[in-house]
PDB file of N, CA and C in Angstrom:
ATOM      1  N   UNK A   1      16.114 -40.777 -64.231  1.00  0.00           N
ATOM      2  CA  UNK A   1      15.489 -39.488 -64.484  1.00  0.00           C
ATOM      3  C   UNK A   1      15.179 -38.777 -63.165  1.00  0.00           C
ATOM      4  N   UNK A   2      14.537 -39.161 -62.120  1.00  0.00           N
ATOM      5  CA  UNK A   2      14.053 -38.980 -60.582  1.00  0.00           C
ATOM      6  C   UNK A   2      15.675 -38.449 -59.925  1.00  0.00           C
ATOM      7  N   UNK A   3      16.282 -39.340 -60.434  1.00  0.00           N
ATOM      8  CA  UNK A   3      17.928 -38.802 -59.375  1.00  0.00           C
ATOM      9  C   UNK A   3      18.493 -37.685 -60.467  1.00  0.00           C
ATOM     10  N   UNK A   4      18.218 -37.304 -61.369  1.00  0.00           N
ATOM     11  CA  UNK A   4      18.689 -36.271 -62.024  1.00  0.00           C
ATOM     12  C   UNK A   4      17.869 -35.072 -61.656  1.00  0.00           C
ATOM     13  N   UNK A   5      17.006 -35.034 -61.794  1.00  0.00           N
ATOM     14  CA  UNK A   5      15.864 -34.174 -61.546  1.00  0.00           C
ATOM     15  C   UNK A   5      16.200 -33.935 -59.914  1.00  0.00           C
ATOM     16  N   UNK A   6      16.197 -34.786 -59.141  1.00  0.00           N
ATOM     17  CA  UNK A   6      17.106 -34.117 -57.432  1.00  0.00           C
ATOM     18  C   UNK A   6      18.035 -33.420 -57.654  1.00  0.00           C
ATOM     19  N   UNK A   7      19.067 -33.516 -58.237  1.00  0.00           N
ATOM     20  CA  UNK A   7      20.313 -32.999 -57.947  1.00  0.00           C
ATOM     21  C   UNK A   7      20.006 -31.814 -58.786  1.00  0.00           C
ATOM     22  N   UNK A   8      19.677 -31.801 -59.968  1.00  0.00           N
ATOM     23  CA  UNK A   8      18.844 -30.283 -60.320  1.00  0.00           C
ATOM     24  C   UNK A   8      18.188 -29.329 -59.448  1.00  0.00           C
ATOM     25  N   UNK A   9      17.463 -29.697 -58.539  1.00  0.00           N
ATOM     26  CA  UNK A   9      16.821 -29.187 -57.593  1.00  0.00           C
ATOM     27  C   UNK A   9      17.786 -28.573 -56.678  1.00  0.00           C
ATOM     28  N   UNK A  10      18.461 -29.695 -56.241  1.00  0.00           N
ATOM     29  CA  UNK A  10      19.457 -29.326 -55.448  1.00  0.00           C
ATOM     30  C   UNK A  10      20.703 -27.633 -55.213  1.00  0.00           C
ATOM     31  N   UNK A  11      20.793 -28.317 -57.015  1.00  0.00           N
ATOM     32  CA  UNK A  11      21.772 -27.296 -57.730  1.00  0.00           C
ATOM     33  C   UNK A  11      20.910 -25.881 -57.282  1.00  0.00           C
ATOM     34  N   UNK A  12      19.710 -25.850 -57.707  1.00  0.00           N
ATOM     35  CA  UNK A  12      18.934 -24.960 -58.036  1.00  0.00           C
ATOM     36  C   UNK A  12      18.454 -24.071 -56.126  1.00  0.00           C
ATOM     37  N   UNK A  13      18.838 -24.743 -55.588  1.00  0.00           N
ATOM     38  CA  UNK A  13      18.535 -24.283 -54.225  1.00  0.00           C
ATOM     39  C   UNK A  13      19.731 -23.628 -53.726  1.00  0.00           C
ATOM     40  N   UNK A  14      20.848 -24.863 -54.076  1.00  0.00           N
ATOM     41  CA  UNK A  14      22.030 -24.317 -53.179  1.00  0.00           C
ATOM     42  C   UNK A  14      22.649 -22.313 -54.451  1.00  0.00           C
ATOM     43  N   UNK A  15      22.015 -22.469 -55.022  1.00  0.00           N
ATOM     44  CA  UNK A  15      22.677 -21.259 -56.308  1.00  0.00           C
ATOM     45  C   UNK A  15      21.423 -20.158 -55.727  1.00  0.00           C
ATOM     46  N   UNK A  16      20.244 -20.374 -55.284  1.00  0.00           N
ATOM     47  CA  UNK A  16      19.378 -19.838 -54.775  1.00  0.00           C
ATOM     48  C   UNK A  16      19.715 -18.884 -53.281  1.00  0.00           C
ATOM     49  N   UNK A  17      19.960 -19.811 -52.155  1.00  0.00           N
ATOM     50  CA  UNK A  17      20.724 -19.591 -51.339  1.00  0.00           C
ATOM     51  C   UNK A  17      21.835 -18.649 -51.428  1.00  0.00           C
ATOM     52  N   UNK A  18      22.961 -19.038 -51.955  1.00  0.00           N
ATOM     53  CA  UNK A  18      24.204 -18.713 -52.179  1.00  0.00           C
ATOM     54  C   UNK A  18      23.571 -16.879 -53.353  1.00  0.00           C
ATOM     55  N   UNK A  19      23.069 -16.833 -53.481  1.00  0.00           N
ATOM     56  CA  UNK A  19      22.302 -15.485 -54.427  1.00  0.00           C
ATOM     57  C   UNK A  19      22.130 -14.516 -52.883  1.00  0.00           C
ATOM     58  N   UNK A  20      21.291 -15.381 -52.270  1.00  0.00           N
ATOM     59  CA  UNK A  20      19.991 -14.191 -51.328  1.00  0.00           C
ATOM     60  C   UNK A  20      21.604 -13.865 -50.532  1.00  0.00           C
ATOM     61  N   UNK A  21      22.612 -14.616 -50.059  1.00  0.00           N
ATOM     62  CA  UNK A  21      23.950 -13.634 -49.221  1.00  0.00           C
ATOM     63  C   UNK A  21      24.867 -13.069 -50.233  1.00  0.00           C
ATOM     64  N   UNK A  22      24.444 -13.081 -51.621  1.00  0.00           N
ATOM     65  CA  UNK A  22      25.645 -12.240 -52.340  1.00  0.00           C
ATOM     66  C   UNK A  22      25.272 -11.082 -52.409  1.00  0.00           C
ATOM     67  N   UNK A  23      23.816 -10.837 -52.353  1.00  0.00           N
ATOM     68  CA  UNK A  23      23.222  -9.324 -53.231  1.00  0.00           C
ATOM     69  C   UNK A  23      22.358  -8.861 -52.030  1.00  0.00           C
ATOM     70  N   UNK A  24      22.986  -7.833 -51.673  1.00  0.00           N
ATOM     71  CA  UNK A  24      21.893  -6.887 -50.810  1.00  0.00           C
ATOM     72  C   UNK A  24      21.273  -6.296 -50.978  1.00  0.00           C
ATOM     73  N   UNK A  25      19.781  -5.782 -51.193  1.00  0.00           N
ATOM     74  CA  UNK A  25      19.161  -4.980 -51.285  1.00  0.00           C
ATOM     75  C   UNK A  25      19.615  -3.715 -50.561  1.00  0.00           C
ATOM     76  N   UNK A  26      18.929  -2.337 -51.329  1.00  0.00           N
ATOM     77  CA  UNK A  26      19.827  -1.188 -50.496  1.00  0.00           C
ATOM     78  C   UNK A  26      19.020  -0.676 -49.427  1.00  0.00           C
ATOM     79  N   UNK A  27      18.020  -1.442 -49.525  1.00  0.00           N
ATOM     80  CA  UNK A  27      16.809  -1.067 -47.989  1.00  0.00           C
ATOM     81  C   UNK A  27      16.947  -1.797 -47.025  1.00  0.00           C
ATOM     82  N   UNK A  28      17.995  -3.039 -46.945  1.00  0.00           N
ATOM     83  CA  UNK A  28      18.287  -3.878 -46.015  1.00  0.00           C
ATOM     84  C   UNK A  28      19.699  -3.354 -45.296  1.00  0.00           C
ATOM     85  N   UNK A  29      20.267  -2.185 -46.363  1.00  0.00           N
ATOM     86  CA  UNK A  29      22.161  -2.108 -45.179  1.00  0.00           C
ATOM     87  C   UNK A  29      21.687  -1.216 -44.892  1.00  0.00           C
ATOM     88  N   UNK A  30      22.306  -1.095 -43.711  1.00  0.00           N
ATOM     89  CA  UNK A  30      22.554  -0.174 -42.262  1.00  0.00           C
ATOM     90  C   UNK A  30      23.338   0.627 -42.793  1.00  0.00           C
ATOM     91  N   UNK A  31      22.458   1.774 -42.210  1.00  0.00           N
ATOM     92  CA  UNK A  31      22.849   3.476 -42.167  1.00  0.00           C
ATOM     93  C   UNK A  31      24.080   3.447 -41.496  1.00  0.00           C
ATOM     94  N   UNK A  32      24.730   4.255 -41.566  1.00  0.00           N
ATOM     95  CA  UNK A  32      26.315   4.549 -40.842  1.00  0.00           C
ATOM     96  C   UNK A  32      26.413   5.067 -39.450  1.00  0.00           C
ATOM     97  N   UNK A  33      26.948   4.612 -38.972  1.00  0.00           N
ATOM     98  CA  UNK A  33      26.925   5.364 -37.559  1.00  0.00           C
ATOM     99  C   UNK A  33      27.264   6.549 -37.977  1.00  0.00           C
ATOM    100  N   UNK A  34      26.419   8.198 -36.970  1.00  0.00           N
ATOM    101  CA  UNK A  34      27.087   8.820 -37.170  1.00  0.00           C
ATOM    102  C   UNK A  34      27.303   9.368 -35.969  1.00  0.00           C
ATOM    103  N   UNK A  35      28.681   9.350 -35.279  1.00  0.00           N
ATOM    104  CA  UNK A  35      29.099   9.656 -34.054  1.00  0.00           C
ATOM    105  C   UNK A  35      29.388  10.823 -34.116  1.00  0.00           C
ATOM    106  N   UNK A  36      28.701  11.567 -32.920  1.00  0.00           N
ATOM    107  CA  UNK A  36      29.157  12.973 -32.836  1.00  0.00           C
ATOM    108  C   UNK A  36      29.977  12.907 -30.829  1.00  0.00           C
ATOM    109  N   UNK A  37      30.947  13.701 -30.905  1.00  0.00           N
ATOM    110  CA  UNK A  37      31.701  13.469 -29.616  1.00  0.00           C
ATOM    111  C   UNK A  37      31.549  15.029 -29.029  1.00  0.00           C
ATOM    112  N   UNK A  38      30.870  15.045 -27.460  1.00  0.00           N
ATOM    113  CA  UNK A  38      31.296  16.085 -26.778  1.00  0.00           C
ATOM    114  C   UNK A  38      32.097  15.834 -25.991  1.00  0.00           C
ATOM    115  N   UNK A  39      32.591  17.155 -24.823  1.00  0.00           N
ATOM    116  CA  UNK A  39      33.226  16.980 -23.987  1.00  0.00           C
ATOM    117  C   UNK A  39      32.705  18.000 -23.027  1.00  0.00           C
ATOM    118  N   UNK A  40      32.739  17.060 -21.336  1.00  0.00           N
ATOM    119  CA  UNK A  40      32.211  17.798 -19.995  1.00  0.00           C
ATOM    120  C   UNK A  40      33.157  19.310 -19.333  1.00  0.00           C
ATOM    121  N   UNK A  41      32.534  20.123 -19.514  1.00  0.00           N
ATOM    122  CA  UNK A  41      33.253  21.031 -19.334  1.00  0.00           C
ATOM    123  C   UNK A  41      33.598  21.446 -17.429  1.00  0.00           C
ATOM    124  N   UNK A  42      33.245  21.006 -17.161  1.00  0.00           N
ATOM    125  CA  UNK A  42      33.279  21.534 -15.115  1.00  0.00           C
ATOM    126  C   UNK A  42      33.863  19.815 -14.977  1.00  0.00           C
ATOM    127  N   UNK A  43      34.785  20.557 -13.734  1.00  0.00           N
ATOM    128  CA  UNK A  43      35.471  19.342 -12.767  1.00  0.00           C
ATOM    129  C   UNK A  43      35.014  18.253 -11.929  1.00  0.00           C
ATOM    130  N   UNK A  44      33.376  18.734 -11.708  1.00  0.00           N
ATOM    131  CA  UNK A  44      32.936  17.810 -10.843  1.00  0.00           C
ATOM    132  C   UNK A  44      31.164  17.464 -11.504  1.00  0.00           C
ATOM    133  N   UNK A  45      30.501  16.467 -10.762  1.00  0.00           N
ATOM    134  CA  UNK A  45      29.679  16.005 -11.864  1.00  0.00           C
ATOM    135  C   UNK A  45      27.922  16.817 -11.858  1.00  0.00           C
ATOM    136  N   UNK A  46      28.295  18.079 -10.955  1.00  0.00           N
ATOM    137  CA  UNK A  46      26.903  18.917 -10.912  1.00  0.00           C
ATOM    138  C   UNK A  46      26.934  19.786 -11.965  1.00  0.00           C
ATOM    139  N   UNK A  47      25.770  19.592 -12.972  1.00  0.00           N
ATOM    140  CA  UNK A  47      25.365  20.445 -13.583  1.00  0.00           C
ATOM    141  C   UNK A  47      25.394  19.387 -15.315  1.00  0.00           C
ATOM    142  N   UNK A  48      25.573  17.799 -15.110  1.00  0.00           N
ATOM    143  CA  UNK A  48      25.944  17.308 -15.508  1.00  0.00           C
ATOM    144  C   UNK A  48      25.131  16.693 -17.165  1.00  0.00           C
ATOM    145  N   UNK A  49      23.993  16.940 -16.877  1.00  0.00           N
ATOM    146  CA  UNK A  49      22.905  17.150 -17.346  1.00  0.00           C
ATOM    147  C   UNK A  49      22.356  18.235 -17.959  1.00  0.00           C
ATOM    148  N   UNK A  50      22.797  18.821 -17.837  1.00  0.00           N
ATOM    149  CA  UNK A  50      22.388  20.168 -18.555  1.00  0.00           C
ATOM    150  C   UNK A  50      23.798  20.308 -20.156  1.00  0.00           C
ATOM    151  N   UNK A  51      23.097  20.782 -21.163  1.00  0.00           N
ATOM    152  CA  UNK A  51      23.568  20.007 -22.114  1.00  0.00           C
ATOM    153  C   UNK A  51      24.662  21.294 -22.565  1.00  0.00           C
ATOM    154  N   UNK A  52      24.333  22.281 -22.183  1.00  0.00           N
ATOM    155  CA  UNK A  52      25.085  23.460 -22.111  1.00  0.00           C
ATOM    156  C   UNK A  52      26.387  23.680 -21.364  1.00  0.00           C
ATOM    157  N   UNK A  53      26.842  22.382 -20.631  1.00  0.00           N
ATOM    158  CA  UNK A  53      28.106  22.329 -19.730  1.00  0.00           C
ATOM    159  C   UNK A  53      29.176  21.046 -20.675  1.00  0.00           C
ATOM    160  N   UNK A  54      28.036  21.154 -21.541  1.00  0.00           N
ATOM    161  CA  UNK A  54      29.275  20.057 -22.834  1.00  0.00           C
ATOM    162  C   UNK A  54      29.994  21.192 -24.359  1.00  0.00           C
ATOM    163  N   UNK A  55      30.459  20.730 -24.252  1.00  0.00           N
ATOM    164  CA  UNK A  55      31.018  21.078 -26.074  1.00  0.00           C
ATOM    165  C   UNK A  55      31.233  19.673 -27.092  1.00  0.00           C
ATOM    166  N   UNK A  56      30.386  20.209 -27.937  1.00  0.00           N
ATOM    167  CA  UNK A  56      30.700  19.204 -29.131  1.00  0.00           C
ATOM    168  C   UNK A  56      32.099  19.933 -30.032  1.00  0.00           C
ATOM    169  N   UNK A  57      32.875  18.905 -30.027  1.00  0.00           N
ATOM    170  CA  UNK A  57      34.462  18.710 -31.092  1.00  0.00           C
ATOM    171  C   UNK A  57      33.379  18.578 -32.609  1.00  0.00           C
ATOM    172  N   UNK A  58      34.730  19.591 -33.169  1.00  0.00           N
ATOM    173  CA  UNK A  58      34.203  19.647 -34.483  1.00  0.00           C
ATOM    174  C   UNK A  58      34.706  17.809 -35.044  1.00  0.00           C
ATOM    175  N   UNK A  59      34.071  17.755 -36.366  1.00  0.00           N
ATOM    176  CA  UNK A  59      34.206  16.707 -37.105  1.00  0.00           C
ATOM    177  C   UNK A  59      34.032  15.208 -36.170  1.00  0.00           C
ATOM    178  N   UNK A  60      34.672  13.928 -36.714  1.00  0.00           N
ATOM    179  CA  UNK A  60      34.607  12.895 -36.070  1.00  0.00           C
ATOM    180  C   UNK A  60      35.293  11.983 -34.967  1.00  0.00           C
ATOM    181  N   UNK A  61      36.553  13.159 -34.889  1.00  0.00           N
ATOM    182  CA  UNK A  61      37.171  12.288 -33.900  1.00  0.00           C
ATOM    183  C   UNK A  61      37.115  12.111 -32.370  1.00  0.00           C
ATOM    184  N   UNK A  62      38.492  11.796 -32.037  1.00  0.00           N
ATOM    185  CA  UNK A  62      37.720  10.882 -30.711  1.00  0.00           C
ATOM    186  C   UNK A  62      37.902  11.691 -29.404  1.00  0.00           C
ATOM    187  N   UNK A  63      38.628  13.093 -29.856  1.00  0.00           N
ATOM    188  CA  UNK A  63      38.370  13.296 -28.367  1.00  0.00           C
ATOM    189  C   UNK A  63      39.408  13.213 -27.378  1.00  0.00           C
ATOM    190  N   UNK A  64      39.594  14.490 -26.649  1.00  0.00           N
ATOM    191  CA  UNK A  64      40.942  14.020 -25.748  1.00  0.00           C
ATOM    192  C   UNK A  64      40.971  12.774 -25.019  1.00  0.00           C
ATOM    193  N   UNK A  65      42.106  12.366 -24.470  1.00  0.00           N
ATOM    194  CA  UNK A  65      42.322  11.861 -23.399  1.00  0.00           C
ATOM    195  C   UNK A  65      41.415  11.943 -22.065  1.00  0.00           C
ATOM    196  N   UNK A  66      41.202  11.272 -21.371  1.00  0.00           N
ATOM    197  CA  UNK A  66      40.352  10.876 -19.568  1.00  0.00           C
ATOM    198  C   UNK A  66      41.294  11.251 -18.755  1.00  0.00           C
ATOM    199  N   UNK A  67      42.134  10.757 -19.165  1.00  0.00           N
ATOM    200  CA  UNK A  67      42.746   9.750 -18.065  1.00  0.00           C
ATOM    201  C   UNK A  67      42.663   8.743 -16.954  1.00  0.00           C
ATOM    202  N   UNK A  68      42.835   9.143 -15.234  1.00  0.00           N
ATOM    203  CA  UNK A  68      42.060   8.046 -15.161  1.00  0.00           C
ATOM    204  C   UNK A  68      40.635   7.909 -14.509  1.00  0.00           C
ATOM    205  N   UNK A  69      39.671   6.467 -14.700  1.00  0.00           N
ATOM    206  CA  UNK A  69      38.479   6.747 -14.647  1.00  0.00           C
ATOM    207  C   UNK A  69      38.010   7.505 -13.165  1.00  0.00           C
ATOM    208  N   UNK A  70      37.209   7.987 -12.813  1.00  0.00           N
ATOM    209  CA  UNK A  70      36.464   8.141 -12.158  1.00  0.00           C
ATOM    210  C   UNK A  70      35.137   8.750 -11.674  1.00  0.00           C
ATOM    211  N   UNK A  71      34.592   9.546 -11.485  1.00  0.00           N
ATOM    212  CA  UNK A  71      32.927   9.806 -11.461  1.00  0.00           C
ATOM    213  C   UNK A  71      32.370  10.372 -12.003  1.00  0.00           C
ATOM    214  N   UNK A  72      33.661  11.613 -12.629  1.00  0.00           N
ATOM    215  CA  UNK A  72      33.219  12.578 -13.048  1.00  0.00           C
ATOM    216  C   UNK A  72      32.720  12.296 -14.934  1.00  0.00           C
ATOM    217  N   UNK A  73      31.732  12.821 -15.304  1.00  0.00           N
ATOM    218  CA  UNK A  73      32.063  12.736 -16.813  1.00  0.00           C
ATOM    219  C   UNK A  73      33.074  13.079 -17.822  1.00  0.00           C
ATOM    220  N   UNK A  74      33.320  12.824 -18.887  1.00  0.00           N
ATOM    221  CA  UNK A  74      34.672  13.391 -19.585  1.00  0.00           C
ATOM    222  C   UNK A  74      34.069  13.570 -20.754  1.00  0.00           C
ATOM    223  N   UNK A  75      33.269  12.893 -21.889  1.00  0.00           N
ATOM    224  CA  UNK A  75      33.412  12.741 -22.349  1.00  0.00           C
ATOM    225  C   UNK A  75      32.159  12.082 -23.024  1.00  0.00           C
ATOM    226  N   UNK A  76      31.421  12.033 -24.319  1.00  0.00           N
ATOM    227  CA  UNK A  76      30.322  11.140 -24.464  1.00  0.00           C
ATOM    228  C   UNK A  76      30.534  10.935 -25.875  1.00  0.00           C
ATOM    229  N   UNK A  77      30.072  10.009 -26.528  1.00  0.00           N
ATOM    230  CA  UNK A  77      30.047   9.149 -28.137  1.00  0.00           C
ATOM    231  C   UNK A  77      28.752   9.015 -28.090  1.00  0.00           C
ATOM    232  N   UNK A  78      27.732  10.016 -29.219  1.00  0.00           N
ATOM    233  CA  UNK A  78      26.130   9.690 -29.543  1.00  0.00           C
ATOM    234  C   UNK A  78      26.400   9.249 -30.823  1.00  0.00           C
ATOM    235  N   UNK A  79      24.737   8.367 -31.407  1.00  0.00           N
ATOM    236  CA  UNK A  79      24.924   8.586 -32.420  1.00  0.00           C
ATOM    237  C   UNK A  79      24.117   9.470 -32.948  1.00  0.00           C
ATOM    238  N   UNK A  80      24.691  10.440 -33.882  1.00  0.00           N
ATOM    239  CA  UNK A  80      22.995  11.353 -34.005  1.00  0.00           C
ATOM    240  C   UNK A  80      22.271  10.931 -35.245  1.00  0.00           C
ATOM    241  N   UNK A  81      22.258   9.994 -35.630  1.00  0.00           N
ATOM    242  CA  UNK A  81      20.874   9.508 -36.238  1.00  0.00           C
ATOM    243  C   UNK A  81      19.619   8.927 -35.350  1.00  0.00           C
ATOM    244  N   UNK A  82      20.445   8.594 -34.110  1.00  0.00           N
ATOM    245  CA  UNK A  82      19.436   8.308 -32.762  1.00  0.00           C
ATOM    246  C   UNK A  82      19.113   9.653 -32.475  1.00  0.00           C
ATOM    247  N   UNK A  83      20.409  10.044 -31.684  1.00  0.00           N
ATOM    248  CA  UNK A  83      19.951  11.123 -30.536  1.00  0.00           C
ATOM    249  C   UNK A  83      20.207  12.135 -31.332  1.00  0.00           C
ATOM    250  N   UNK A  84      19.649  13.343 -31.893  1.00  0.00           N
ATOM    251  CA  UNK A  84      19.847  14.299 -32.880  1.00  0.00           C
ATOM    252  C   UNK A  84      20.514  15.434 -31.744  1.00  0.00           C
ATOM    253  N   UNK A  85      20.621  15.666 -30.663  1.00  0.00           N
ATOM    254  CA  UNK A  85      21.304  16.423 -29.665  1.00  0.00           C
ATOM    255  C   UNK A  85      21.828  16.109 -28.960  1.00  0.00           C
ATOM    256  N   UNK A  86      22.534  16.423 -27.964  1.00  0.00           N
ATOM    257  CA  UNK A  86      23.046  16.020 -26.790  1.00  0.00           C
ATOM    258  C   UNK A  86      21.406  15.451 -25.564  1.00  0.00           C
ATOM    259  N   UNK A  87      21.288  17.173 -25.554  1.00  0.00           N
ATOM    260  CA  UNK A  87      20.098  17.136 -24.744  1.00  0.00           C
ATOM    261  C   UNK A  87      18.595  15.632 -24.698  1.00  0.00           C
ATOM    262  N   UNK A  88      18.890  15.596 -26.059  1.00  0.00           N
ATOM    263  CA  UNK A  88      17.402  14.438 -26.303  1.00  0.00           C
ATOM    264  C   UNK A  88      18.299  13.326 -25.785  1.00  0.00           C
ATOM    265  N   UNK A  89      19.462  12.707 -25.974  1.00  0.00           N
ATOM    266  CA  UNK A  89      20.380  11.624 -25.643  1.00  0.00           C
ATOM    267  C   UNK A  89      20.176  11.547 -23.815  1.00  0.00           C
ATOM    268  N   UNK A  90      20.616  13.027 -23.063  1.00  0.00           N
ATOM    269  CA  UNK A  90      20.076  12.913 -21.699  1.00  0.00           C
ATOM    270  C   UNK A  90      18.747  12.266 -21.405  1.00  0.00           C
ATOM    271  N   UNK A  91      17.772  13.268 -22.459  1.00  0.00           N
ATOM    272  CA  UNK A  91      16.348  12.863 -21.743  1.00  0.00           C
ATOM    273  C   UNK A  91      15.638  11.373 -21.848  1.00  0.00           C
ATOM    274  N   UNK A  92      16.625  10.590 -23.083  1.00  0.00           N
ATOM    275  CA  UNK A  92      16.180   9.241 -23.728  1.00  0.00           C
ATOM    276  C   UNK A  92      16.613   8.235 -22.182  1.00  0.00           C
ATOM    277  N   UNK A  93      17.861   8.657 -21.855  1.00  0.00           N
ATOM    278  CA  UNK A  93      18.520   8.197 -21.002  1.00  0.00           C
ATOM    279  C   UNK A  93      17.866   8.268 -19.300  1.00  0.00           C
ATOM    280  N   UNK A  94      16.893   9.108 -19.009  1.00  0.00           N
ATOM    281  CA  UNK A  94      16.310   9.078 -18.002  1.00  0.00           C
ATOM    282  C   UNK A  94      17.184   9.353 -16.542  1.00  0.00           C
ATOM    283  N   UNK A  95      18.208  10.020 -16.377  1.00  0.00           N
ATOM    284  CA  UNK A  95      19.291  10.150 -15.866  1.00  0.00           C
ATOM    285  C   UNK A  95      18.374  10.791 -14.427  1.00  0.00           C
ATOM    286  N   UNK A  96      18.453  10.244 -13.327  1.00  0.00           N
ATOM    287  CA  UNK A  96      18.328  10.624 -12.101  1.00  0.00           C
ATOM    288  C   UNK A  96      18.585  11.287 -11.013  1.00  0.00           C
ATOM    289  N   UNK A  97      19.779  11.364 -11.499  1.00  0.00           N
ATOM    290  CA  UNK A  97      20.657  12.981 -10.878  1.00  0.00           C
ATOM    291  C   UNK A  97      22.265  13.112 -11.999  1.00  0.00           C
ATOM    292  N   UNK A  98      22.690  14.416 -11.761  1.00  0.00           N
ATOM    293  CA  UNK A  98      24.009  14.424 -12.459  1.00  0.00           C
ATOM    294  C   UNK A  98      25.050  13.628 -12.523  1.00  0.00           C
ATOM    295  N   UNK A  99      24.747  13.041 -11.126  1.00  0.00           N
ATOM    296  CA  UNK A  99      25.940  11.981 -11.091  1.00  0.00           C
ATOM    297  C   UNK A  99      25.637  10.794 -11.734  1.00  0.00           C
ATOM    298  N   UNK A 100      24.961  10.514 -12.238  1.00  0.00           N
ATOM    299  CA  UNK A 100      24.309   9.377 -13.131  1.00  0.00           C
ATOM    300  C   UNK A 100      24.640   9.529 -14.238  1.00  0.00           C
ATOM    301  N   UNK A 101      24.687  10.197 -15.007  1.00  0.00           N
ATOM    302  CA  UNK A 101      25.611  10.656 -16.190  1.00  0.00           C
ATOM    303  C   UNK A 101      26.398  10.072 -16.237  1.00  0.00           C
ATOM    304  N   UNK A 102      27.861   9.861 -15.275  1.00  0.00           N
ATOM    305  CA  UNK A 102      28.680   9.576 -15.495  1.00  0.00           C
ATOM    306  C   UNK A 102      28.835   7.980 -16.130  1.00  0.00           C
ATOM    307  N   UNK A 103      27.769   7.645 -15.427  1.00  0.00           N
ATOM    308  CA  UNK A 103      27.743   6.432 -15.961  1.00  0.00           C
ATOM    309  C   UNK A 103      26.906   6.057 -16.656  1.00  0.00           C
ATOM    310  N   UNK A 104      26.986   6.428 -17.076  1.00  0.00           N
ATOM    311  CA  UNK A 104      25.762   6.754 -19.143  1.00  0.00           C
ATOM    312  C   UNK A 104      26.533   5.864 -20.678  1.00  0.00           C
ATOM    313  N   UNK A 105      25.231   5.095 -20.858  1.00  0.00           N
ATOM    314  CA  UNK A 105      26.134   4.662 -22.113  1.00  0.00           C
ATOM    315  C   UNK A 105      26.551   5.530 -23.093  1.00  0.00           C
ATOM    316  N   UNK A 106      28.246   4.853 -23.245  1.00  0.00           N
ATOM    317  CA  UNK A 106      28.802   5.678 -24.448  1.00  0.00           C
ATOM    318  C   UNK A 106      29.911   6.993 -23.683  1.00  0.00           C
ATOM    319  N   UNK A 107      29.437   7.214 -22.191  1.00  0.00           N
ATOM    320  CA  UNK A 107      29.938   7.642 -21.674  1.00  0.00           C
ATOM    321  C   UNK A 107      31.933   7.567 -20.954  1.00  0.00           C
ATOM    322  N   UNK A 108      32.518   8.093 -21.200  1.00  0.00           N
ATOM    323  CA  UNK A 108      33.600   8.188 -20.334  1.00  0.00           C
ATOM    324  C   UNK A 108      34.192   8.879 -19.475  1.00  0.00           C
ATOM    325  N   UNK A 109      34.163   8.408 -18.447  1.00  0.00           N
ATOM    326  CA  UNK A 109      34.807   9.111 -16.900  1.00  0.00           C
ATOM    327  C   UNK A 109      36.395   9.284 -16.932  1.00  0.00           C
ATOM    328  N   UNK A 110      36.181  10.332 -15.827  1.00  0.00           N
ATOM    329  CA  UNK A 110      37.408  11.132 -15.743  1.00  0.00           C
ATOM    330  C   UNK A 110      37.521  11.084 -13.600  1.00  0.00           C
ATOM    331  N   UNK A 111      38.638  11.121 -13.180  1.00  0.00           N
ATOM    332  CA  UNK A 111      38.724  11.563 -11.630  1.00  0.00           C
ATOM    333  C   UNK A 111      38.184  13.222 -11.529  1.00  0.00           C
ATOM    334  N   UNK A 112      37.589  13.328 -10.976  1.00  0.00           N
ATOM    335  CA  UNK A 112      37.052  15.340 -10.588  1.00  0.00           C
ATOM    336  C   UNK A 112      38.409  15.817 -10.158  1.00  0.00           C
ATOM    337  N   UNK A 113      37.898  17.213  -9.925  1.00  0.00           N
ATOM    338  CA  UNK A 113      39.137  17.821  -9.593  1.00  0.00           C
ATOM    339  C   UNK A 113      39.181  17.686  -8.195  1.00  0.00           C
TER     340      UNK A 113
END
């Protein structure tokens, strides 16, 4: 009776378990990223910071080409359920001069002109 009554238990744990990773609650999944992409408009990296020298691309995609890396910014991936602007994404970021930007998470560099 004692060794039946274990393996009942058993049953009853491992079906327990095996429940809590089948079924997610909908307050436990993660919101979607939602990536919004600009792009650095000037050749070199002054003014880099100022949120008015970017353009945001319509819809979700990714955005021209870099080519190849170097100091200048090209390019940035937010998410705006974080950063609801460009601008708040700078100021979260604490950026120390323009040229710091470039190397900003999410960020991609380009060679200046």
């Amino acid at each position: 009776m004692m060794k039946h009554l274990k393996s009942m238990l058993a049953f009853a744990i491992v079906v327990g378990v095996c429940s809590a990773f089948t079924f997610k609650s909908e307050g436990s999944s993660k919101s979607r990223f939602a990536s919004v992409v600009y792009v650095y408009n000037l050749g070199d990296s002054s003014g880099a910071r100022n949120a008015t020298n970017w353009t945001q691309l319509p819809g979700s995609g990714s955005g021209p080409a870099c080519g190849t890396p170097g100091d200048v910014p090209c390019k940035v991936v937010i998410d705006s359920s974080v950063y609801p602007t460009l601008q708040s994404y700078f100021d979260a970021q604490h950026f120390a001069s323009d040229n710091d930007v470039a190397y900003g998470t999410g960020v991609i560099r380009k060679q200046g002109n």
